[in-house]
Protein backbone atom coordinates (compact mmCIF):
# COMPACT_ATOMS: atom_id res chain seq x y z
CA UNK A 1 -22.32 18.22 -12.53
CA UNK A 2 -19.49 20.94 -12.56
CA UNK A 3 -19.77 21.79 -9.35
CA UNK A 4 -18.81 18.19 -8.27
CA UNK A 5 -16.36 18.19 -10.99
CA UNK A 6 -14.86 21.41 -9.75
CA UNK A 7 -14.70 20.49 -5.80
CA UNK A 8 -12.67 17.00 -7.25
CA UNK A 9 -9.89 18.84 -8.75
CA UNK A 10 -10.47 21.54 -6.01
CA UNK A 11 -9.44 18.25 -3.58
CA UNK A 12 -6.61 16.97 -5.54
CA UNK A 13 -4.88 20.39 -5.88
CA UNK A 14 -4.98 20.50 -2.09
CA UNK A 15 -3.05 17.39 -1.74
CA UNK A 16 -5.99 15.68 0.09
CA UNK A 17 -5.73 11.73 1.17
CA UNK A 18 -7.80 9.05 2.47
CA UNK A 19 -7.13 7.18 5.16
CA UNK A 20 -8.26 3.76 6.21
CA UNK A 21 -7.28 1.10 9.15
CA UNK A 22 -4.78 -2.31 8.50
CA UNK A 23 -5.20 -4.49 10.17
CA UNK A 24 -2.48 -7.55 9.84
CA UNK A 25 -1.17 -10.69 11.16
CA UNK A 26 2.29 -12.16 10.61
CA UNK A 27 1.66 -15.99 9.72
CA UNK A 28 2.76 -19.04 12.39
CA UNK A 29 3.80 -16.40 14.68
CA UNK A 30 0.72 -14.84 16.57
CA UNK A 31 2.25 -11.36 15.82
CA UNK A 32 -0.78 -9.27 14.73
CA UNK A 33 -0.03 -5.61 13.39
CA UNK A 34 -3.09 -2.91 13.63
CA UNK A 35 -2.48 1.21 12.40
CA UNK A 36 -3.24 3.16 9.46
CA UNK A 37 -2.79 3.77 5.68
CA UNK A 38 -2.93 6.91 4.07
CA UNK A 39 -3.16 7.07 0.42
CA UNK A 40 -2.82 10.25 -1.35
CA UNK A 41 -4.33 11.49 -5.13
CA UNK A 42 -1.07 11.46 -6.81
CA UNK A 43 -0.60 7.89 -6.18
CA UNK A 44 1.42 7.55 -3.74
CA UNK A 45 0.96 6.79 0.46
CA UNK A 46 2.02 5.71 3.55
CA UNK A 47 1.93 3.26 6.38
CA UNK A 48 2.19 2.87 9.85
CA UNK A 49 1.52 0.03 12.01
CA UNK A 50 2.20 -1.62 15.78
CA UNK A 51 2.64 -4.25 16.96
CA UNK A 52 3.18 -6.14 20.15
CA UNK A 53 6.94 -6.44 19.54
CA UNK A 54 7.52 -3.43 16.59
CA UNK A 55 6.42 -0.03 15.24
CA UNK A 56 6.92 0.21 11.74
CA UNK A 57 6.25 2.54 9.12
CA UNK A 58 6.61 3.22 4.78
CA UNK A 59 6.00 4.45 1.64
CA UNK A 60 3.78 2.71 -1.47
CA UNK A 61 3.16 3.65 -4.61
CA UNK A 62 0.04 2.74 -7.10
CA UNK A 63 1.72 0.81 -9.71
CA UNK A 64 -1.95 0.06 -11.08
CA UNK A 65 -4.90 1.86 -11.21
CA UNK A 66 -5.80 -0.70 -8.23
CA UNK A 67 -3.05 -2.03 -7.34
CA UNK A 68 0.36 -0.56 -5.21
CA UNK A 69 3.66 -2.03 -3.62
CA UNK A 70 5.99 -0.72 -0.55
CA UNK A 71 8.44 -1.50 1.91
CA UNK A 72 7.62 -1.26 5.67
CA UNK A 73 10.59 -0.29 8.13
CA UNK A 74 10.43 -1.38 11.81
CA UNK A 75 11.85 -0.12 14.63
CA UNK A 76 13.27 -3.73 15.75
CA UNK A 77 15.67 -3.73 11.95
CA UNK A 78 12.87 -5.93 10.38
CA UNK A 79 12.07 -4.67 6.00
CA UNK A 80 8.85 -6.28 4.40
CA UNK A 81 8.01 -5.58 1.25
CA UNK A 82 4.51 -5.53 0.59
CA UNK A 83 1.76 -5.35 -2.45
CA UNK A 84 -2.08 -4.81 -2.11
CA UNK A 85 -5.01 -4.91 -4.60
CA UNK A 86 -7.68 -1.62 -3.64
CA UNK A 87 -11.14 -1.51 -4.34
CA UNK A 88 -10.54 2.89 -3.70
CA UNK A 89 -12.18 2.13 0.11
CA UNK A 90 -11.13 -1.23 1.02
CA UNK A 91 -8.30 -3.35 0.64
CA UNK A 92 -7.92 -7.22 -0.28
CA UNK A 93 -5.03 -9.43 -1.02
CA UNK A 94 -2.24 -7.29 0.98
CA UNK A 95 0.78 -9.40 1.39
CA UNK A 96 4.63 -8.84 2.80
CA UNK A 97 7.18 -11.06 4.00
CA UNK A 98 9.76 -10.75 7.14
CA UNK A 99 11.94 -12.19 6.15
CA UNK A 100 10.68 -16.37 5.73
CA UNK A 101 7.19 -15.33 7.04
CA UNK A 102 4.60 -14.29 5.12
CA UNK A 103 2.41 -11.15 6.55
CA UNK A 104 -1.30 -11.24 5.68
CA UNK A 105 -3.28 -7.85 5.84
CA UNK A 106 -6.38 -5.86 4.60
CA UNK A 107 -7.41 -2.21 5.60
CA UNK A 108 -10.60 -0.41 5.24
């Protein structure tokens, strides 16, 4: 049981992360975003998606133990805002807004 306690901090001293696919869709507008989230063991991470008309990218922060909020900056002058709820592996309930329209995503 040390040992596994031992590699753990071992991990987090290195600044490891996790990374996972999103996978989103922008709602009423057929614009579907895919890319990746990386979420680091200090809390914090980072996004960056594509899609057929943008690239964007950003920053989040756990502001739970499961749950985090961000903003996502595109390449076409588009912000979103976003929050997600994280089961550590898998993502539910990930939401931003462009503007009037509501993005939907999940990643894992």
């Amino acid at each position: 049981m040390r040992s596994v306690a031992a590699i753990a901090l071992l991990l987090a001293a290195g600044g490891c992360s996790l990374s996972r696919p999103i996978h989103g869709v922008v709602e009423g507008t057929g614009e579907t975003f895919t890319g990746m989230a990386t979420g680091y063991f200090n809390d914090t991470g980072q996004v960056a998606v594509r899609s057929n008309r943008t690239a964007c990218s950003g920053r989040f922060v756990y502001t739970t133990f499961r749950q985090g909020a961000g903003t996502l900056y595109c390449d076409d002058g588009r912000r979103a805002p976003f929050s997600f709820v994280s089961s550590g592996w898998k993502g539910s309930g990930g939401t931003a807004t462009f503007g009037r329209r509501r993005v939907v995503f999940t990643f894992g």
